[in-house]
C-alpha atoms as a PDB file:
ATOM      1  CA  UNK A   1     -51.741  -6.886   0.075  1.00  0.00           C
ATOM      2  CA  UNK A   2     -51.048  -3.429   1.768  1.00  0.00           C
ATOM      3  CA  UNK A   3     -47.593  -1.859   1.616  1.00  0.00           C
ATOM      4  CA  UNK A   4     -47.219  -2.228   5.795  1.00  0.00           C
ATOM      5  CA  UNK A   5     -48.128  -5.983   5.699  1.00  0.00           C
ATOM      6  CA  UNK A   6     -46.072  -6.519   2.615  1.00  0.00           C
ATOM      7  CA  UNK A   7     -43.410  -5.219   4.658  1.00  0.00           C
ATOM      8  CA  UNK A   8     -43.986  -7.012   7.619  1.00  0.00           C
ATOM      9  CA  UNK A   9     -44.162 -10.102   5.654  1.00  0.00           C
ATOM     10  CA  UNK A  10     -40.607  -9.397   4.428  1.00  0.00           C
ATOM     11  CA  UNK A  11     -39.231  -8.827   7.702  1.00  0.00           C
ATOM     12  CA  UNK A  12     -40.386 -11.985   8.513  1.00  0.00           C
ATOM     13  CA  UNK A  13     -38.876 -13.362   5.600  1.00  0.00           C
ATOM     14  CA  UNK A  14     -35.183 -12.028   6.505  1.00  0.00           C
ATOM     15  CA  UNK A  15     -35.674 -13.399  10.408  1.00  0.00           C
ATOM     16  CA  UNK A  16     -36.753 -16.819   9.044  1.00  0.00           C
ATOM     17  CA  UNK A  17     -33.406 -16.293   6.512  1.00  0.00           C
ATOM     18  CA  UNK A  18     -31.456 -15.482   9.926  1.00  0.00           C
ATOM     19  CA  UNK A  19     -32.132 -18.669  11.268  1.00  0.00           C
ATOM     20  CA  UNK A  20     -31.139 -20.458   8.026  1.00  0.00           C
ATOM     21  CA  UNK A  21     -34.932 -20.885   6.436  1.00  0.00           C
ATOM     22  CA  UNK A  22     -33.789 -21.582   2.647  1.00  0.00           C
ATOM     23  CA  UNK A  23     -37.631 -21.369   1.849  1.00  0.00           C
ATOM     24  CA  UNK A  24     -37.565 -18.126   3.059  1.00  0.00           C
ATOM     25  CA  UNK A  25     -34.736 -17.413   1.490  1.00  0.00           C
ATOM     26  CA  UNK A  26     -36.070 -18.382  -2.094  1.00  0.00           C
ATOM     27  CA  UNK A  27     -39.458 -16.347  -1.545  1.00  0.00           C
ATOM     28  CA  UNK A  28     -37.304 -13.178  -0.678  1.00  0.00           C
ATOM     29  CA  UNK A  29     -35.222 -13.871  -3.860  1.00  0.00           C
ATOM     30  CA  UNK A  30     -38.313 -14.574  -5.980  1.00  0.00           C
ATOM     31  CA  UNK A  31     -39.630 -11.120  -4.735  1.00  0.00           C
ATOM     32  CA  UNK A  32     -36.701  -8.643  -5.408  1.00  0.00           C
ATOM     33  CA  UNK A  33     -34.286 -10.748  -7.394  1.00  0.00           C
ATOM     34  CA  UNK A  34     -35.940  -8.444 -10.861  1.00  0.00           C
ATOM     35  CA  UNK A  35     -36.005  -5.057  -9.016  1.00  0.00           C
ATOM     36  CA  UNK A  36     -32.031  -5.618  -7.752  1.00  0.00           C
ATOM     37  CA  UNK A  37     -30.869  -7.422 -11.259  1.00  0.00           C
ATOM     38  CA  UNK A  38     -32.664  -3.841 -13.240  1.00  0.00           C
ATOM     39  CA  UNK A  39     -30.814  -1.369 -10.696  1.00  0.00           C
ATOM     40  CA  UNK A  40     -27.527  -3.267 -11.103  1.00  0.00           C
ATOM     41  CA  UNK A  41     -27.837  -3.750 -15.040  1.00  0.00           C
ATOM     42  CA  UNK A  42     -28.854   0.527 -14.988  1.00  0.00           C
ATOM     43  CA  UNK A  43     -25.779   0.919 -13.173  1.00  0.00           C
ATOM     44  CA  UNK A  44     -23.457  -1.682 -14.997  1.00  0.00           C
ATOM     45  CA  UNK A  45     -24.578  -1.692 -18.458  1.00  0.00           C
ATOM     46  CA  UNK A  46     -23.581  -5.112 -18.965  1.00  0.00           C
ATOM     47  CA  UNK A  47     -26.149  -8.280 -17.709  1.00  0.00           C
ATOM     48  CA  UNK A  48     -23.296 -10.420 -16.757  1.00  0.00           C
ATOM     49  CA  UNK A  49     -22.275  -7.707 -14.455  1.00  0.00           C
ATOM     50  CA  UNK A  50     -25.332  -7.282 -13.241  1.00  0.00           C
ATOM     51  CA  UNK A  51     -26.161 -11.267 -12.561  1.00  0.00           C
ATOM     52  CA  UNK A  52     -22.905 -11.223 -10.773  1.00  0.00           C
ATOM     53  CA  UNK A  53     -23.566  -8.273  -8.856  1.00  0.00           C
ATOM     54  CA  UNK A  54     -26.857 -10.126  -8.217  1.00  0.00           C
ATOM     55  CA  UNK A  55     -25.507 -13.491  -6.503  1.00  0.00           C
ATOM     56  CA  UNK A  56     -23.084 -11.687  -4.553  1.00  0.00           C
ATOM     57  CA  UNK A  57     -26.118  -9.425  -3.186  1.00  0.00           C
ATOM     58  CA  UNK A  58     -27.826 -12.575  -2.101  1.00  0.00           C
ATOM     59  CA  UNK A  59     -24.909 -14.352  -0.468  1.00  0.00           C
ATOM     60  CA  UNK A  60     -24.791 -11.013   1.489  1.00  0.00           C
ATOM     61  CA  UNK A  61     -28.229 -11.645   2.722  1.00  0.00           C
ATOM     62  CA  UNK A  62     -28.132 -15.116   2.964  1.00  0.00           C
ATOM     63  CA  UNK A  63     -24.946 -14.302   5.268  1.00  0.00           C
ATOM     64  CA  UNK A  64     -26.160 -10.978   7.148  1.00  0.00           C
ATOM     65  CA  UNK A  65     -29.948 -11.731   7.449  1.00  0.00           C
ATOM     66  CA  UNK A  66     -29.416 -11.926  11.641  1.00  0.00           C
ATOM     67  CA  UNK A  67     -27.700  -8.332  11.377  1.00  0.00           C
ATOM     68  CA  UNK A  68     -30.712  -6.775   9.649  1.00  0.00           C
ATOM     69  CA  UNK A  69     -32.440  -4.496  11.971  1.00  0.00           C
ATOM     70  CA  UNK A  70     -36.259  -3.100  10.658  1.00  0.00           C
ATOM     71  CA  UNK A  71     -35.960  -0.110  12.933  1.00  0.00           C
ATOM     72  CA  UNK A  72     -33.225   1.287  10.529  1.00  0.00           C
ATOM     73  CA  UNK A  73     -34.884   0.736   7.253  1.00  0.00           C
ATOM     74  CA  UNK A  74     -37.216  -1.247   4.927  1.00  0.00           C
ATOM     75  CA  UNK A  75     -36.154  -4.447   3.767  1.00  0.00           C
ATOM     76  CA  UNK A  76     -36.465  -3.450   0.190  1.00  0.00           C
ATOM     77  CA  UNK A  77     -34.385   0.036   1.203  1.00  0.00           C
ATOM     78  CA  UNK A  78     -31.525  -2.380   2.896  1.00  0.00           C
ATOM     79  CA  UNK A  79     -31.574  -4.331  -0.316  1.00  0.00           C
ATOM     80  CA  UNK A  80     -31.253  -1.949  -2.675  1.00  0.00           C
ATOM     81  CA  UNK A  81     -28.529  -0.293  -0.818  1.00  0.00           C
ATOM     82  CA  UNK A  82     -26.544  -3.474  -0.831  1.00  0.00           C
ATOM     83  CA  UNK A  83     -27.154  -3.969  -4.680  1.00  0.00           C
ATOM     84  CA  UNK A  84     -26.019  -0.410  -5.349  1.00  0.00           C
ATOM     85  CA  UNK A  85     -22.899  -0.305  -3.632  1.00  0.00           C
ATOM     86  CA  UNK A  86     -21.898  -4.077  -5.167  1.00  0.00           C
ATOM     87  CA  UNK A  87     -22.554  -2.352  -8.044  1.00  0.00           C
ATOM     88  CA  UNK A  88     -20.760   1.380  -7.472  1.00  0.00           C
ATOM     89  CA  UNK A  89     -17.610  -1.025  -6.392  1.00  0.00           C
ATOM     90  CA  UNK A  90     -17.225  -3.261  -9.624  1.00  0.00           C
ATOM     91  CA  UNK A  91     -17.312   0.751 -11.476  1.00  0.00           C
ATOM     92  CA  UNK A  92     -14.616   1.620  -9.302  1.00  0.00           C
ATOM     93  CA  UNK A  93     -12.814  -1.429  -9.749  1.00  0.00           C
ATOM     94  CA  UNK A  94     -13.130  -1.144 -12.858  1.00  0.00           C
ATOM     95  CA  UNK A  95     -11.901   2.131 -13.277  1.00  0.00           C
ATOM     96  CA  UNK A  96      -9.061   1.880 -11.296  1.00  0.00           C
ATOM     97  CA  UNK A  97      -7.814  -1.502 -13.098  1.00  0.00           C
ATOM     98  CA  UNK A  98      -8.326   1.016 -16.339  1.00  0.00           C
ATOM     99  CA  UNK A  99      -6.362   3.740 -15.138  1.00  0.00           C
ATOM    100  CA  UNK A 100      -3.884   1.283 -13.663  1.00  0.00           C
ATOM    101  CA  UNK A 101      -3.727  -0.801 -17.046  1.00  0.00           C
ATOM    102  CA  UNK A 102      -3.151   2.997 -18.840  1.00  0.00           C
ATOM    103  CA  UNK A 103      -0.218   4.096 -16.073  1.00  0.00           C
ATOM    104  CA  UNK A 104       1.439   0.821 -16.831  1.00  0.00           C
ATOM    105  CA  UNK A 105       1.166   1.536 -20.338  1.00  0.00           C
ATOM    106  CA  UNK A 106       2.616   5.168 -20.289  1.00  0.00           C
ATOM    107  CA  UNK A 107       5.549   4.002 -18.062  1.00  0.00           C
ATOM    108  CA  UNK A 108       6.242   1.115 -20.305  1.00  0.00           C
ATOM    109  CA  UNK A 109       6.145   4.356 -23.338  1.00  0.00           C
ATOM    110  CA  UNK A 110       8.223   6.272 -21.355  1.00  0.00           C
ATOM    111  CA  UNK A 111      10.724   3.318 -20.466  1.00  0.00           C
ATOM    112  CA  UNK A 112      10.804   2.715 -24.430  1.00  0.00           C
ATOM    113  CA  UNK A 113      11.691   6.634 -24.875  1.00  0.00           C
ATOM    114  CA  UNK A 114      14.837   6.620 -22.537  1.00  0.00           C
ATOM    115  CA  UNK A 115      18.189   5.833 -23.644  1.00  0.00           C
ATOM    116  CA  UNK A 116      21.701   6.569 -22.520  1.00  0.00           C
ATOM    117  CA  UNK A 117      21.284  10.662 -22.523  1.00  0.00           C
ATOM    118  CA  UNK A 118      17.925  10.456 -20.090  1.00  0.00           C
ATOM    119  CA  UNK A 119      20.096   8.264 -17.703  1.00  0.00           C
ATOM    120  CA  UNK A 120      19.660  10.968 -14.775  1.00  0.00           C
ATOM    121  CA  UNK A 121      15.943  10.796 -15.314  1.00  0.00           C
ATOM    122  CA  UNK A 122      16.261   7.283 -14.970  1.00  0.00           C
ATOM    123  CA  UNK A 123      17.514   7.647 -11.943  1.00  0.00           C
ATOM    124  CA  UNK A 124      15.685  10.110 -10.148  1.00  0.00           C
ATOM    125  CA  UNK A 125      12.723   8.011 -10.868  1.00  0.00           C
ATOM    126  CA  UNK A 126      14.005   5.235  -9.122  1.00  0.00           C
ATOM    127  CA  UNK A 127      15.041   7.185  -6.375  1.00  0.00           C
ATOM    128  CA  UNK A 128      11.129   8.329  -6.181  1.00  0.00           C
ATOM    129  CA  UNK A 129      10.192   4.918  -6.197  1.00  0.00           C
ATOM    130  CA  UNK A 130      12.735   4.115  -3.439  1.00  0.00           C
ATOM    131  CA  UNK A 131      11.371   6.769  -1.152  1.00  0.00           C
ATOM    132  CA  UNK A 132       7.876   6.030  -2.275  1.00  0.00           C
ATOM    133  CA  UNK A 133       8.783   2.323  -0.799  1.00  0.00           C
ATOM    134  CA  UNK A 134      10.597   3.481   1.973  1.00  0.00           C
ATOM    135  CA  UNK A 135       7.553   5.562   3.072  1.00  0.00           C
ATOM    136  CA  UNK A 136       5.217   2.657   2.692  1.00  0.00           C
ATOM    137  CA  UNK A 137       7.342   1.046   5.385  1.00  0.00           C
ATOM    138  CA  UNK A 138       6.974   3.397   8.064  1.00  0.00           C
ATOM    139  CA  UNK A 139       3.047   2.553   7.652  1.00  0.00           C
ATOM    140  CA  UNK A 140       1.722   0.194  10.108  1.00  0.00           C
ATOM    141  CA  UNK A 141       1.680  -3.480   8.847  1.00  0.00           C
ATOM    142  CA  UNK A 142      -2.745  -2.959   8.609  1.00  0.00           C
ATOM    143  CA  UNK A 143      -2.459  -0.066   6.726  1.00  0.00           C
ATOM    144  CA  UNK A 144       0.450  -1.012   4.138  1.00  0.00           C
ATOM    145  CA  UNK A 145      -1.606  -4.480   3.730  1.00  0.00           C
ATOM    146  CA  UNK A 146      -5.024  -2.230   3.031  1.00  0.00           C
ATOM    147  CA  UNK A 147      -3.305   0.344   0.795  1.00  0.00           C
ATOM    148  CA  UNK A 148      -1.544  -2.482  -1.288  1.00  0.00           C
ATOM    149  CA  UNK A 149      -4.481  -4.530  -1.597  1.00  0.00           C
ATOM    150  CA  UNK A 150      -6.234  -1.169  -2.822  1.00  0.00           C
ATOM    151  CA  UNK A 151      -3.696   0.282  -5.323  1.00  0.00           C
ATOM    152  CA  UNK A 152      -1.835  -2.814  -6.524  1.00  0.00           C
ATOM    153  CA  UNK A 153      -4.039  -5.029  -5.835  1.00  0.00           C
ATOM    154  CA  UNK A 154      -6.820  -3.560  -7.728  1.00  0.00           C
ATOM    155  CA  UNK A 155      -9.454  -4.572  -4.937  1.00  0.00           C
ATOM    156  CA  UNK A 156     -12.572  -2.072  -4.305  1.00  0.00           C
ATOM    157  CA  UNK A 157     -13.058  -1.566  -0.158  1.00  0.00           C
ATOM    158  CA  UNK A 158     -15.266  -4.097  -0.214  1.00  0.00           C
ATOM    159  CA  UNK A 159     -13.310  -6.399  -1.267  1.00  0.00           C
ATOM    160  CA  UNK A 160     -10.323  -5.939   0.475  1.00  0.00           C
ATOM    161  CA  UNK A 161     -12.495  -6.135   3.807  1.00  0.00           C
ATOM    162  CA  UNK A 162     -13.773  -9.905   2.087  1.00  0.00           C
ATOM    163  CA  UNK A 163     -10.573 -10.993   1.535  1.00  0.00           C
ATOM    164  CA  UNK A 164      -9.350  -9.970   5.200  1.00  0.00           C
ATOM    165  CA  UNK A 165     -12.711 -10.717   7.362  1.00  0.00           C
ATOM    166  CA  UNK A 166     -12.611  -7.284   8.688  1.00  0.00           C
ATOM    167  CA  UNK A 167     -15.654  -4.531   8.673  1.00  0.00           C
ATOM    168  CA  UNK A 168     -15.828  -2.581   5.865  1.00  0.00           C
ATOM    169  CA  UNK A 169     -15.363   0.305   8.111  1.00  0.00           C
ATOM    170  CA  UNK A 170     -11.971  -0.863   9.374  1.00  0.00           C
ATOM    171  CA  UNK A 171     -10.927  -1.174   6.139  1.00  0.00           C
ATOM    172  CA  UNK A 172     -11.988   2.138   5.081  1.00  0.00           C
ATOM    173  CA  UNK A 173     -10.485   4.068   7.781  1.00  0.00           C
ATOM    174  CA  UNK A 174      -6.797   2.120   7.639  1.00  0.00           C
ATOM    175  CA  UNK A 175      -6.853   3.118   4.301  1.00  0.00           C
ATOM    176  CA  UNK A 176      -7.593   6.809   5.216  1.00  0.00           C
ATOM    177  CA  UNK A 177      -4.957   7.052   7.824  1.00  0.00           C
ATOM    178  CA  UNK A 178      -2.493   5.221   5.741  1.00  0.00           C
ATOM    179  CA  UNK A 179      -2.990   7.522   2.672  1.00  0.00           C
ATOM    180  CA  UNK A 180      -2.961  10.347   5.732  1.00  0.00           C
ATOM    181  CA  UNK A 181       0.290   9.339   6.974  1.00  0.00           C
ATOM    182  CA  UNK A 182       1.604   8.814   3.442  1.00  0.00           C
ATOM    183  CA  UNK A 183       1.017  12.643   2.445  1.00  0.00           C
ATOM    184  CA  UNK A 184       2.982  13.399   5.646  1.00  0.00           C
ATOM    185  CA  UNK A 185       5.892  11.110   5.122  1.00  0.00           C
ATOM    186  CA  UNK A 186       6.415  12.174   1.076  1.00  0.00           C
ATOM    187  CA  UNK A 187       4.255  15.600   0.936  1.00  0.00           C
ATOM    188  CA  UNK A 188       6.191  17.823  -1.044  1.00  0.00           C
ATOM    189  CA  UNK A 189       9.133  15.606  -1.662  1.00  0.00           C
ATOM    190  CA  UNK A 190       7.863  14.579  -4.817  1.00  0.00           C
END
């Protein structure tokens, strides 16, 4: 079979999957469930990752098969892309939990460190946090909810737009504008 009526046969495949076609479904995961578990595991280094990373990638298609659209890309393109960024979230995740899990562990050092002669450091770092707080309340209620999701919550974009049904787009740019406002509100300050 010829790459154009492969093709065609997989946009077929993803229409049929549209309308709920769970045969369909299986033939399109029987032809790039390999190709997407081998560019998740390259990315992830780890094959329970990568299986996760896999099953999540075909809920998304099971779930957005209506929304694909061949005039903006190959099915195997649009499938890869998905995989990928799955995959370029769970690294980010996991880096932030890391660097997250090493901030908690360097205040909890510091914390250890202080006694009664670093009192006034003591307190000026509360009164950071304070006005760190303070400035997260001036946010709008979408943006505090997106940027505490993000930074202590741990959650990639992706997630976060999961968890609140919103397009991953929204999410992104409440986040911007938050972090935006933010810089205003405590810029130098700090």
């Amino acid at each position: 079979m010829d790459s154009s009526a492969a093709q065609l046969e997989e946009i077929e495949l993803l229409r049929r999957i549209g309308r709920g076609d769970r045969a369909s479904f299986e033939q399109f995961y029987d032809r790039f469930s390999r190709v997407l578990f081998s560019i998740a595991f390259r990315l992830l280094r780890n094959e329970q990752a990568a299986e996760d990373v896999l099953q999540e990638v075909f809920v998304q298609i099971w779930k957005k098969a209506p929304l694909y659209d061949p005039a903006r890309g190959k099915p195997m393109t649009w499938v890869v892309t998905l995989t990928r960024h799955r995959a370029i979230d769970i690294i980010r995740s996991t880096q932030r939990r890391s660097q997250l899990h090493e901030d908690v562990k360097l205040e909890t050092d510091v914390g250890e460190k202080f006694d009664d002669h670093d009192s006034f450091s003591a307190v000026a770092s509360g009164e950071r946090h304070e006005f760190v707080r303070e400035a997260l309340r001036k946010l709008s209620d979408e943006q505090r909810q997106a940027l505490e999701l993000a930074f202590f919550g741990s959650l990639t974009q992706a997630e976060i737009a999961e968890q609140l049904d919103l397009p991953l787009g929204t999410v992104k740019a409440r986040i911007r504008r938050g972090m935006m406002k933010l810089r205003g509100l405590i810029g130098p300050r700090l």
